[in-house]
Protein backbone atom coordinates (compact mmCIF):
# COMPACT_ATOMS: atom_id res chain seq x y z
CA UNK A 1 31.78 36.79 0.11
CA UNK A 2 29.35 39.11 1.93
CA UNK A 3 26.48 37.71 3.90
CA UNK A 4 23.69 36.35 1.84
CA UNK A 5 20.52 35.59 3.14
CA UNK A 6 18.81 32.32 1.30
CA UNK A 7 14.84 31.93 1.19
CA UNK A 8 15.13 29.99 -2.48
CA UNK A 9 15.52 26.62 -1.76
CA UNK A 10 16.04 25.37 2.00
CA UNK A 11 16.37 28.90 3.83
CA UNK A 12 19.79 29.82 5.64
CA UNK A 13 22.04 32.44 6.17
CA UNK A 14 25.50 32.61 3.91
CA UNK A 15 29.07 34.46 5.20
CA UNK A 16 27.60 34.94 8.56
CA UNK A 17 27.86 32.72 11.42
CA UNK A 18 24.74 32.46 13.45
CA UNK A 19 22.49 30.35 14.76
CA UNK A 20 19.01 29.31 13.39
CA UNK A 21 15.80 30.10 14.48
CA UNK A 22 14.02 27.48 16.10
CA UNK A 23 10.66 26.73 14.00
CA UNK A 24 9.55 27.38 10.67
CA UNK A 25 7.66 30.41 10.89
CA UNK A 26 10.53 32.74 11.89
CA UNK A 27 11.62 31.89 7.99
CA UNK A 28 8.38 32.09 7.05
CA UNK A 29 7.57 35.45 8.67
CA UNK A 30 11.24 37.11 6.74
CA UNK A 31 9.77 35.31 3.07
CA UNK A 32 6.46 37.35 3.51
CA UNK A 33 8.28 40.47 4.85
CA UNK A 34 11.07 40.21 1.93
CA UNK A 35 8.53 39.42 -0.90
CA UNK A 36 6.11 41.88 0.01
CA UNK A 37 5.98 45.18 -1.67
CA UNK A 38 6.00 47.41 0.96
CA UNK A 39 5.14 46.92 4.61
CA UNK A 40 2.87 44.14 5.44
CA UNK A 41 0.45 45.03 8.61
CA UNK A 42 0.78 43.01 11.97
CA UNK A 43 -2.37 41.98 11.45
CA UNK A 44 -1.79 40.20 7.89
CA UNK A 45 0.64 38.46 9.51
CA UNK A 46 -1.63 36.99 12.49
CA UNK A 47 -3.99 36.25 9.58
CA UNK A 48 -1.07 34.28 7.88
CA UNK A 49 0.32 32.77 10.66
CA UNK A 50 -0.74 32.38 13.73
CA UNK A 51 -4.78 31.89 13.18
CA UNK A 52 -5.29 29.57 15.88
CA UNK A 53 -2.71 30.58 18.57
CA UNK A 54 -4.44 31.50 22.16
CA UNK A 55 -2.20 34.76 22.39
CA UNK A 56 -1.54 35.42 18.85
CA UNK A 57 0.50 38.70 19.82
CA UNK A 58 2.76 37.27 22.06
CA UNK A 59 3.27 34.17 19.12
CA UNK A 60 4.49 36.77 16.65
CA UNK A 61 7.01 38.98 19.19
CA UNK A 62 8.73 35.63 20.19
CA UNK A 63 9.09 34.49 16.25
CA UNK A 64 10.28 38.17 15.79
CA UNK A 65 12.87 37.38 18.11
CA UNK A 66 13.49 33.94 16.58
CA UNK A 67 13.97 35.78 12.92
CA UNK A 68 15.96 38.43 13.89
CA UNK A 69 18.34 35.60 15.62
CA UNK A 70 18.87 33.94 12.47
CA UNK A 71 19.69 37.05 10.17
CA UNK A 72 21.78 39.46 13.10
CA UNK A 73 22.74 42.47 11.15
CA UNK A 74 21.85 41.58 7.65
CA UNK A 75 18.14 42.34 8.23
CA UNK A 76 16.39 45.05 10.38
CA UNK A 77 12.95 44.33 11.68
CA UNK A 78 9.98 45.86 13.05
CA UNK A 79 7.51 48.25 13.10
CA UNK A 80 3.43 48.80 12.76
CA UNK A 81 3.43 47.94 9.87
CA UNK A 82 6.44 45.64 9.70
CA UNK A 83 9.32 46.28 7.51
CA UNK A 84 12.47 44.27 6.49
CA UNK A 85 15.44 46.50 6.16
CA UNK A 86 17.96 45.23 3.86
CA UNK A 87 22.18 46.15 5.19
CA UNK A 88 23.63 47.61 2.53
CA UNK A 89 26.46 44.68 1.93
CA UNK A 90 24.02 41.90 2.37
CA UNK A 91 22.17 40.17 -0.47
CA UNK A 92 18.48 38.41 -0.49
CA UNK A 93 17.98 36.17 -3.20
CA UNK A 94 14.44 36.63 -3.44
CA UNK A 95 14.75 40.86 -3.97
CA UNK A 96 17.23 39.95 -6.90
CA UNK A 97 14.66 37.50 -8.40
CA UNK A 98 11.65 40.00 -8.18
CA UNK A 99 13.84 43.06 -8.88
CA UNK A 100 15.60 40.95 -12.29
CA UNK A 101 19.36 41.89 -10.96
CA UNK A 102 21.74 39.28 -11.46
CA UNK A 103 22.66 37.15 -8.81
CA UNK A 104 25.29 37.81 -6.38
CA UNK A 105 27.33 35.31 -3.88
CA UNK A 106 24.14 32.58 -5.17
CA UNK A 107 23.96 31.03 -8.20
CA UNK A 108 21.66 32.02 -11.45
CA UNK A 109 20.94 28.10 -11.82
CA UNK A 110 18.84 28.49 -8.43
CA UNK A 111 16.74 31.05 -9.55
CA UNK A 112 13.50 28.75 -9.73
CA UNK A 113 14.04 26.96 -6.49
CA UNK A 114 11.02 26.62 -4.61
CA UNK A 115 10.68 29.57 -1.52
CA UNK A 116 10.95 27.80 1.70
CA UNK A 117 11.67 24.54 0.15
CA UNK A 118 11.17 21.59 3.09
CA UNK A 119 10.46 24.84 5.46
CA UNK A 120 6.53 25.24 5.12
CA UNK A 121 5.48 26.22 8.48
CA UNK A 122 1.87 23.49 9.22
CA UNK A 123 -0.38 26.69 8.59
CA UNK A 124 -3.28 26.25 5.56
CA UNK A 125 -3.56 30.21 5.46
CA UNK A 126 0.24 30.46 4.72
CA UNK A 127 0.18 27.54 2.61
CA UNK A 128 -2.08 29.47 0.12
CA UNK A 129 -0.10 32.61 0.64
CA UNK A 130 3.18 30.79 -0.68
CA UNK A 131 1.62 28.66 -3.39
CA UNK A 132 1.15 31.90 -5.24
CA UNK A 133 3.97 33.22 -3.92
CA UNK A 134 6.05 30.11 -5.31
CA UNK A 135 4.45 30.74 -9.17
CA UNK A 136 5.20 34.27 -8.81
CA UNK A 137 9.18 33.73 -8.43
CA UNK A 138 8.86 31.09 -10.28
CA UNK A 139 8.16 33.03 -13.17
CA UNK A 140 10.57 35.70 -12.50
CA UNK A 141 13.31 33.88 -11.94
CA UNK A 142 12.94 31.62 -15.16
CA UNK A 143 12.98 35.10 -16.66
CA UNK A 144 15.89 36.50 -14.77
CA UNK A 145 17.56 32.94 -15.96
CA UNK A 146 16.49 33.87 -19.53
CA UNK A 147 17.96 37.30 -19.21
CA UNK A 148 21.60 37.06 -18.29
CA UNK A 149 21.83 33.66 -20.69
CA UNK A 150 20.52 36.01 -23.50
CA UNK A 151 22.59 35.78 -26.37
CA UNK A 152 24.83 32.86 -25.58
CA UNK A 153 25.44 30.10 -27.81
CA UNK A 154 23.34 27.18 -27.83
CA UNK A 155 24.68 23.81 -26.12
CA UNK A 156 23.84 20.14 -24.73
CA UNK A 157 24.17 22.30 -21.09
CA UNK A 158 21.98 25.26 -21.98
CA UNK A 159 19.50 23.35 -23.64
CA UNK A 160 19.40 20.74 -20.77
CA UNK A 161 19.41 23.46 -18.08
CA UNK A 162 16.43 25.20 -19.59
CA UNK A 163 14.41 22.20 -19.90
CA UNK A 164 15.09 21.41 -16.24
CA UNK A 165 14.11 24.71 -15.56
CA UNK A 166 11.39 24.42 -17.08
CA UNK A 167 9.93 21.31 -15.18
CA UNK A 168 10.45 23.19 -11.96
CA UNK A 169 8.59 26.03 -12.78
CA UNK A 170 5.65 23.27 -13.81
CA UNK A 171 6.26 21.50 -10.16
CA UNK A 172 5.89 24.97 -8.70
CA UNK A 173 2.30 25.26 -10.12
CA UNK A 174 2.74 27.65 -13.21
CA UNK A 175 2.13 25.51 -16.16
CA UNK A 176 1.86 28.01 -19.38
CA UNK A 177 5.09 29.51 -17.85
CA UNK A 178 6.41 26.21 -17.98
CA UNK A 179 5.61 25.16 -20.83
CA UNK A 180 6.88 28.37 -22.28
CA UNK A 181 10.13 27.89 -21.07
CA UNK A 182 10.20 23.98 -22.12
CA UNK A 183 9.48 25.58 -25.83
CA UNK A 184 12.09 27.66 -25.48
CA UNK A 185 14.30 24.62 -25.16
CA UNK A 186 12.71 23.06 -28.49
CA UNK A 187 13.74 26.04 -30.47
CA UNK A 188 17.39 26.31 -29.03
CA UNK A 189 17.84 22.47 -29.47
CA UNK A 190 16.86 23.12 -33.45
CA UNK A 191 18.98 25.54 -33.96
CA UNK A 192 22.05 23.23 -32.66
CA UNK A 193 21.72 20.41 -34.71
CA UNK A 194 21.65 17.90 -32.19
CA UNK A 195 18.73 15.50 -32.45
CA UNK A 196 19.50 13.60 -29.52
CA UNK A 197 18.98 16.97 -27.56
CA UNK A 198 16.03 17.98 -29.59
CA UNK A 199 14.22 14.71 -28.93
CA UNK A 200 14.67 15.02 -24.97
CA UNK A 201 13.79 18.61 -25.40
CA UNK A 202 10.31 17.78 -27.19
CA UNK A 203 9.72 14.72 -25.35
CA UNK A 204 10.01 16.81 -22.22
CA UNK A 205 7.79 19.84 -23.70
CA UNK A 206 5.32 17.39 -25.08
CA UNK A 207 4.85 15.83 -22.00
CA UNK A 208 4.36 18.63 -19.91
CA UNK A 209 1.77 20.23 -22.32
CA UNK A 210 -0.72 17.38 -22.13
CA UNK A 211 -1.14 16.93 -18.96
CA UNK A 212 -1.06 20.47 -17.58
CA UNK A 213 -2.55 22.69 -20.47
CA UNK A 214 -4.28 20.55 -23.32
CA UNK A 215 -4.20 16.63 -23.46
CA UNK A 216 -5.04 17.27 -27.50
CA UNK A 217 -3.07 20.02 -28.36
CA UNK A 218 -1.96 18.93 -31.82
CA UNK A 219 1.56 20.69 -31.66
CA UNK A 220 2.20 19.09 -28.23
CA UNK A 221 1.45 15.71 -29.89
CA UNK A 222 3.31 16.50 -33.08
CA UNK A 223 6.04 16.95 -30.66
CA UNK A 224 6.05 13.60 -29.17
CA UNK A 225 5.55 12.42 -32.45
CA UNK A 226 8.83 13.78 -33.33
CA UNK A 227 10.54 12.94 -30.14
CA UNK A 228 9.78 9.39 -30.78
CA UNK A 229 10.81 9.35 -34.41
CA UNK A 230 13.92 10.84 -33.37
CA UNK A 231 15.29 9.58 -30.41
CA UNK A 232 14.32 5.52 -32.13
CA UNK A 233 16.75 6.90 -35.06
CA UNK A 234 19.33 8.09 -32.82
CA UNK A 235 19.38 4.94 -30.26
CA UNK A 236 17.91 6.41 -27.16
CA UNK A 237 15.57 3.91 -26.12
CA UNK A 238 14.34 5.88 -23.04
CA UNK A 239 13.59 8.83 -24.60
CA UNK A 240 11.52 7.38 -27.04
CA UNK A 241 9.73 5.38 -24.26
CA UNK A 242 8.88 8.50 -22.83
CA UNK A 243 7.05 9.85 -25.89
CA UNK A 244 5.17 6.65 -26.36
CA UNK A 245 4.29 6.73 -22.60
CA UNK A 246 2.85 10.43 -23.60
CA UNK A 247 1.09 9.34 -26.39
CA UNK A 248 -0.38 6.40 -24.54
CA UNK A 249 -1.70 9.06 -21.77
CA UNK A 250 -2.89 11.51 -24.93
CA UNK A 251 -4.96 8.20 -26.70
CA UNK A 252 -6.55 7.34 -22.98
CA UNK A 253 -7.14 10.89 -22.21
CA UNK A 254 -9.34 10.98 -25.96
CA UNK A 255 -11.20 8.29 -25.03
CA UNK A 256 -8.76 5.81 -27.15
CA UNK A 257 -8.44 3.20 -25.36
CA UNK A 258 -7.13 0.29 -27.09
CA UNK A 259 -4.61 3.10 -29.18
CA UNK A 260 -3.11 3.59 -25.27
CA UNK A 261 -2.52 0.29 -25.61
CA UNK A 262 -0.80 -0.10 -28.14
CA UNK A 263 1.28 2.03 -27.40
CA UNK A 264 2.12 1.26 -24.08
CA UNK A 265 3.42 -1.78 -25.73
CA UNK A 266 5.47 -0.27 -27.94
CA UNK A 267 6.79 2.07 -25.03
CA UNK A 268 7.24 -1.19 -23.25
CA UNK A 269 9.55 -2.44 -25.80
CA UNK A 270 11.61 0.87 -25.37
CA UNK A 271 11.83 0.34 -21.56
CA UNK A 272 14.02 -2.90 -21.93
CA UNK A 273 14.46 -3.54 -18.33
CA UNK A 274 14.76 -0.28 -17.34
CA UNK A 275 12.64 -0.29 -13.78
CA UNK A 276 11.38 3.38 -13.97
CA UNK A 277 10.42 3.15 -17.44
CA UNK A 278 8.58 0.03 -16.52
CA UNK A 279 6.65 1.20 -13.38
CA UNK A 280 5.52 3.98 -15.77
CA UNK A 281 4.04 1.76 -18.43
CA UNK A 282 2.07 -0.38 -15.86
CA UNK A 283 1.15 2.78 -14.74
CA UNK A 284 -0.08 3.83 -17.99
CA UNK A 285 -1.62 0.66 -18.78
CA UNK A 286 -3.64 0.88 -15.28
CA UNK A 287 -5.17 4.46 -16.09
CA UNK A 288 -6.07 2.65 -19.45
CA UNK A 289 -7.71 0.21 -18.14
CA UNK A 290 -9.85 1.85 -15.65
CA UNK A 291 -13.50 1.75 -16.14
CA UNK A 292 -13.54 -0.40 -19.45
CA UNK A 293 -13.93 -4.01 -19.92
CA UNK A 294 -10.44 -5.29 -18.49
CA UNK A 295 -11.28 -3.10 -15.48
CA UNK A 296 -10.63 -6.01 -13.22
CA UNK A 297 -7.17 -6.18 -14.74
CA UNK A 298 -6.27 -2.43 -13.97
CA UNK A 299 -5.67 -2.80 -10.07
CA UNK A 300 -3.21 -5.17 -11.08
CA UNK A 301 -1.07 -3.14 -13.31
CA UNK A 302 -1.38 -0.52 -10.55
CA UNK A 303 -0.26 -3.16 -8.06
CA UNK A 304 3.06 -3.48 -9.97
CA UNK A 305 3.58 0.93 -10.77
CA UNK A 306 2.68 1.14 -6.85
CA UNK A 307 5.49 -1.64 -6.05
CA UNK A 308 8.03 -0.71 -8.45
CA UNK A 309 8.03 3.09 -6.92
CA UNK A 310 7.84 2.52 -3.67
CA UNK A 311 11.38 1.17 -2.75
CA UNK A 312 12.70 4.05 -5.68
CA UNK A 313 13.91 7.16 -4.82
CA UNK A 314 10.47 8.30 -6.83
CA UNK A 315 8.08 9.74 -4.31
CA UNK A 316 6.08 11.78 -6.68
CA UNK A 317 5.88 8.63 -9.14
CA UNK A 318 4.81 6.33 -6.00
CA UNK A 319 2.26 9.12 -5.05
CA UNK A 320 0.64 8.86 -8.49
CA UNK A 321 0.55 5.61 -8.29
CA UNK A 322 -1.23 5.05 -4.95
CA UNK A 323 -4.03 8.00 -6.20
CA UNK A 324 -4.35 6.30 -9.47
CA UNK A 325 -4.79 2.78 -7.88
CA UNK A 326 -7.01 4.48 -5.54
CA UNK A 327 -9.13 5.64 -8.20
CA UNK A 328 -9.09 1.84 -9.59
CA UNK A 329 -10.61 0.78 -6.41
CA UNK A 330 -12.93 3.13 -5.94
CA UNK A 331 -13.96 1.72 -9.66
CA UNK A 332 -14.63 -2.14 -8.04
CA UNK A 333 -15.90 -0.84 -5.15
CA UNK A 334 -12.88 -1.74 -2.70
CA UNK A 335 -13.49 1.39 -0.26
CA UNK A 336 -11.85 0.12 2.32
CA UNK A 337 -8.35 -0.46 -0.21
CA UNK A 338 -9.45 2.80 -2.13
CA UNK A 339 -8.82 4.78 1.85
CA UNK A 340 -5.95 3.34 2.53
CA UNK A 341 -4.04 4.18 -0.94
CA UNK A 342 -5.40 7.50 -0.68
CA UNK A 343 -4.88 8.53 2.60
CA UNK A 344 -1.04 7.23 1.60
CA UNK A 345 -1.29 9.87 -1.78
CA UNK A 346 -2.63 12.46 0.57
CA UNK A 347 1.01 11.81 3.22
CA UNK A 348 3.32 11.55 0.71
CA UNK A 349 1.71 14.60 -1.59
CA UNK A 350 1.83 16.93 1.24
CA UNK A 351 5.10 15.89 2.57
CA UNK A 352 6.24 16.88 -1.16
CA UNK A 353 4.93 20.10 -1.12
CA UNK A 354 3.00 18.74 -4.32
CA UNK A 355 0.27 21.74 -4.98
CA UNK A 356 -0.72 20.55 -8.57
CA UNK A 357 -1.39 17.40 -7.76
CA UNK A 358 -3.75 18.41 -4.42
CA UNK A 359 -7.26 18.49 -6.11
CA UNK A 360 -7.18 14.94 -7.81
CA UNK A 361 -5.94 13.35 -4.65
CA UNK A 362 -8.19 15.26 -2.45
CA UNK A 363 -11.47 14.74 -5.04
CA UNK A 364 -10.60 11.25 -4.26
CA UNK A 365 -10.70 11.47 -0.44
CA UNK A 366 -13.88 13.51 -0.90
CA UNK A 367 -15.08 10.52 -2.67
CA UNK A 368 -13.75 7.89 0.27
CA UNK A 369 -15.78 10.55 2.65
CA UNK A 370 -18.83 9.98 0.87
CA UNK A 371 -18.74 6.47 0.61
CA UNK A 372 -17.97 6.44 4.07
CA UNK A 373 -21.58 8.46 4.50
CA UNK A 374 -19.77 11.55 5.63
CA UNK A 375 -20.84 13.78 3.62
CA UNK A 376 -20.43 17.18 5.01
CA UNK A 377 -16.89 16.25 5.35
CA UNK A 378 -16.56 15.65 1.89
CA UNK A 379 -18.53 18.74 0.80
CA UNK A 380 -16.10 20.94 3.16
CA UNK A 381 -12.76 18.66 1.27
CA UNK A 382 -14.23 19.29 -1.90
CA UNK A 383 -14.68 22.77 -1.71
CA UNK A 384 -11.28 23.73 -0.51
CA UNK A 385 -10.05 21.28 -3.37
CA UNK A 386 -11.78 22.86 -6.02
CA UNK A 387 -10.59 26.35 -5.21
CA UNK A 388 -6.97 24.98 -5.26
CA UNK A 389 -7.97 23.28 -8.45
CA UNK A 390 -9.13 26.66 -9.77
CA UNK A 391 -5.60 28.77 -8.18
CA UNK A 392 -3.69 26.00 -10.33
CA UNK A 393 -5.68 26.44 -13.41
CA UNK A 394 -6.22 22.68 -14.44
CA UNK A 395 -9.51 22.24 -15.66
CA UNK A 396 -9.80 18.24 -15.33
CA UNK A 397 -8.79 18.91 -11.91
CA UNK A 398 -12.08 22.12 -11.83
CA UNK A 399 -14.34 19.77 -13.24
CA UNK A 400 -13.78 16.77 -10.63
CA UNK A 401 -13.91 18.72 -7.79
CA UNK A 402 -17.54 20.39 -9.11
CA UNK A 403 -18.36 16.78 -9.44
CA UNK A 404 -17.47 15.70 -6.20
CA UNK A 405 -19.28 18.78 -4.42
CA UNK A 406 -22.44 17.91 -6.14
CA UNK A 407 -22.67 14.91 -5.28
CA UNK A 408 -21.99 16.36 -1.70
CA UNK A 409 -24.21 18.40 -1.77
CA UNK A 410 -27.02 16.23 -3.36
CA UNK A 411 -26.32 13.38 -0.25
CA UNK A 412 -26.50 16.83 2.04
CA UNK A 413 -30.48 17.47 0.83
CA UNK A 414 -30.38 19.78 -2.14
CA UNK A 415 -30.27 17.56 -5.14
CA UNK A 416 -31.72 19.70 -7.31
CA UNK A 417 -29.31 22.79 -7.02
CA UNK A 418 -26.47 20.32 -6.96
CA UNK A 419 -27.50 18.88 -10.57
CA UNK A 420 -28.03 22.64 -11.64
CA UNK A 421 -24.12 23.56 -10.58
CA UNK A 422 -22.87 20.34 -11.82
CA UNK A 423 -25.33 20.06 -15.21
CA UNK A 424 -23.66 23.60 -15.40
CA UNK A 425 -19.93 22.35 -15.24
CA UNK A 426 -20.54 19.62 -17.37
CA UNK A 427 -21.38 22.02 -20.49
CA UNK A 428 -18.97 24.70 -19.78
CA UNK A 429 -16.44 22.55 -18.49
CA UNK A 430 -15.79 19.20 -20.94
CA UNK A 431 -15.98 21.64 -23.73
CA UNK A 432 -12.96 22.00 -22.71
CA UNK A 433 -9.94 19.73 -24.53
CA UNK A 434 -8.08 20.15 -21.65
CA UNK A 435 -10.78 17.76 -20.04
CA UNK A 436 -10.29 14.04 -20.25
CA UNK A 437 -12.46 12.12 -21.53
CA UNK A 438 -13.09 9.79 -18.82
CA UNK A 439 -13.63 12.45 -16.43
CA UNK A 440 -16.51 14.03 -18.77
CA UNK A 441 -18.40 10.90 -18.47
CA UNK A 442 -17.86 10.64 -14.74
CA UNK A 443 -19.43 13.79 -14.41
CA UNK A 444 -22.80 13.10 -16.50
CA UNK A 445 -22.85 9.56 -14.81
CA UNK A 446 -23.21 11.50 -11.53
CA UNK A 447 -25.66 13.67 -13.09
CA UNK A 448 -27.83 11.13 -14.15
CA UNK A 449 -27.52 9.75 -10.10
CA UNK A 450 -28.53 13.10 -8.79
CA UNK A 451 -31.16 13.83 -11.51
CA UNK A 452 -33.06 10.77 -11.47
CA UNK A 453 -33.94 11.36 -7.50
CA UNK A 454 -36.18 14.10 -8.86
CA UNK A 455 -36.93 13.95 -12.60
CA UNK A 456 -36.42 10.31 -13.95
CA UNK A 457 -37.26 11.18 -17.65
CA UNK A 458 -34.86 13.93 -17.85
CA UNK A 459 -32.11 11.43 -16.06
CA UNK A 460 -32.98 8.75 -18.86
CA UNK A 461 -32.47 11.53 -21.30
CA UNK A 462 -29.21 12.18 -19.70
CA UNK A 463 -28.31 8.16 -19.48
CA UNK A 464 -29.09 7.47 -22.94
CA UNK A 465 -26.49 10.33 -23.93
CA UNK A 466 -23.63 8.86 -21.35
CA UNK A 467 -24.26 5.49 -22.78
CA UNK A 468 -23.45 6.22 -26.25
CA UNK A 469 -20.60 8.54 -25.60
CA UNK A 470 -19.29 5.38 -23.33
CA UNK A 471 -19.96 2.81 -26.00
CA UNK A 472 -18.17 4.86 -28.68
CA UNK A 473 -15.34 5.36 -26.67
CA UNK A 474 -15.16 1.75 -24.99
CA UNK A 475 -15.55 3.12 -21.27
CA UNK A 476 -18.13 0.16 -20.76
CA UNK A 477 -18.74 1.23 -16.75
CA UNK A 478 -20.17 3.85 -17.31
CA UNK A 479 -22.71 1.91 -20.56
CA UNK A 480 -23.34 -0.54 -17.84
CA UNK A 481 -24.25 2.11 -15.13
CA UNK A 482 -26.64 3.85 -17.52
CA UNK A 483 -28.62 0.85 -19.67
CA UNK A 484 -30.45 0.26 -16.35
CA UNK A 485 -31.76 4.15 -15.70
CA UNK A 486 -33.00 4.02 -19.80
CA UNK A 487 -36.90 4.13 -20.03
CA UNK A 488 -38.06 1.81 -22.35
């Protein structure tokens, strides 16, 4: 095998023995070289990299060094602009990706590894860069996957393999190419027959089309629907848990509260004693529960999803558990409980490199800032999470950020521009069906807050309006937070 230089995945050096760099950013320096498409300007790459260093010249000549240790031959580099110079027996997995040529001396299944995976150089500049970087290759190389598999009978391994793709293009950010793929999977499994494999395929598509494009798309919830029926009739218990655990989220998500509940129960009956399957229905039930009537029972359930995940090999499960039970305490007004689970979300969410997941976990530190009466804080966390939310393209996650800034910005002094921008997010945004339910009346309840400091009529307009919409859809909080600002 010829030398191979690896940036998909964690980055190395194949067929050639040599040392590695010391640092991240030597890696991180040959990704942006390599995935650039032409030369990139020394002073893009101070931009990227080394914002803060004292002699940031000096910074990138010694991680010049550092790269061209770790790649000897294979790679020439230098230059005003710099350039990467590819050796004409070496391979870059990367260039194959963006240029669609088939894989050589790596394998086609790693095509939609993250770039840089556990490699991320501490820099927020870069960390931008290579979240778009990450959806971009993504993308391709689910396509490049798609392209040399073309044509080739369907199986239980190809139709497994693209649904597994297809979740880590979601983790990497890119959810309609994600979901894409995950349909792909739905019509291959069809066409072979199997419904065992067709109900994981749906259950999986399903699931990733709620929560990342449209929590009421009906073919997404047909989908689970089938899943469920499915997988019950064929025996596998944990599939069809998994559907009812997606319907469950698609009922609370409505505004359906009691239908999440039942069926979380019936997806609780599917678990068995399966532990996973279980953390994820207390989960479920504790997102349920949340700002209704059996509130005070929700921090409980979230107790048990938090302590179930926690000694699992499930990081990103025990991250969403400690952001949702966050969110629970921010709900009873346990602050001081409500910073400590989130400043754990926050650890564990950037120790997983988990970009969608950012702006709900930092709109809830925003929201610990603010109680904490640090508001300019908050406003600066809020803003920088709502243009991630934006670069990710989740609109629940767009319209709790806007919520979070304007209530920022109203504790900052300008309450009546922040209830412009935020009355203005409220109409354009929970028009939306991507946005839940619960999140739509957490925005006009902090309307109502802001607008009553300088219009009370108009806020008792607004109240009377949240407290039907939370009446109908048994989200009692937020009835009891606006009966009181109702002029009789």
């Amino acid at each position: 095998m010829g030398t191979v230089v690896r940036l998909l995945g964690p980055p190395r050096v194949l067929g050639a023995d040599l040392p590695g760099p010391r640092g991240r950013k030597p890696w991180a320096l040959l990704a942006l070289l390599l995935t650039s498409t032409g030369p990139v300007p020394r002073s893009r790459v101070l931009e990227l990299l080394f914002p803060d260093a004292e002699d940031p010249q000096a910074a990138l000549r010694w991680t010049l060094s550092q790269a061209r240790r770790a790649v000897g031959a294979a790679l020439t580099l230098g230059g005003d602009p710099l350039t990467c110079e590819v050796a004409a027996d070496v391979r870059v997995d990367v260039r194959d990706v963006l240029a669609g040529r088939a894989p050589a001396g790596w394998p086609l299944g790693e095509a939609t590894l993250p770039l840089l995976e556990g490699a991320e150089p501490d820099v927020p500049e870069f960390a931008a860069w290579l979240h778009g970087r990450r959806q971009t290759l993504a993308v391709a190389g689910a396509r490049l996957q798609r392209a040399h598999r073309r044509g080739t009978p369907a199986s239980r391994v190809a139709v497994r393999e693209l649904v597994r793709v297809g979740e880590q293009v979601m983790d990497a950010g890119a959810a309609r190419d994600g979901t894409a793929i995950l349909r792909g999977a739905v019509e291959r499994a069809r066409g072979l027959g199997d419904d065992v494999v067709l109900a994981e395929a749906l259950a999986h598509y399903g699931r990733a089309y709620v929560h990342a494009v449209a929590s009421t798309d009906p073919r997404a919830i047909a989908a689970l629907r089938e899943a469920d029926r499915l997988a019950t009739h064929e025996g596998r218990a944990e599939v069809a848990g998994l559907a009812r655990r997606e319907l469950g989220f698609v009922a609370t998500a409505t505004g359906d509260q009691a239908g999440a509940l039942r069926m979380l129960a019936r997806a609780e009956a599917a678990a068995a004693d399966l532990p996973d399957d279980l953390a994820a229905v207390a989960y479920g039930r504790g997102f349920a529960l949340v700002d209704t009537d059996g509130s005070a029972h929700a921090e409980a359930q979230l107790d048990t999803a938090v302590a179930m995940t926690g000694g699992r090999d499930r990081p990103r499960a025990h991250a969403a558990a400690l952001a949702m039970r966050g969110r629970a305490r921010l709900a009873t007004g346990d602050d001081e409980g409500a910073a400590t689970d989130v400043d754990a979300a926050r650890a564990l969410a950037t120790e997983l490199d988990w970009t969608p997941m950012r702006p709900w976990i930092d709109s809830l530190h925003g929201e610990v800032l603010l109680r904490a009466g640090r508001a300019r804080e908050a406003a600066t966390v809020l803003a920088d999470a709502r243009t991630l939310a934006e670069v990710v393209g989740d609109a629940c996650w767009v319209a709790l950020t806007s919520r979070g800034l304007a209530a920022a910005q109203a504790r900052l002094g300008t309450p009546r521009e922040a209830a412009a921008s935020l009355a203005t997010a409220t109409e354009t945004l929970v028009a939306d069906a991507d946005v839940c339910c619960w999140i739509e009346l957490h925005l006009r309840d902090t309307l109502c807050s802001i607008t009553a400091e300088f219009d009370p009529a108009r806020a008792s307009r607004q109240a009377e309006y949240l407290h039907g919409r939370a009446v109908a859809t048994g989200l009692t909080m937020y009835a009891s937070r606006a009966r009181p600002r109702i002029m009789s």
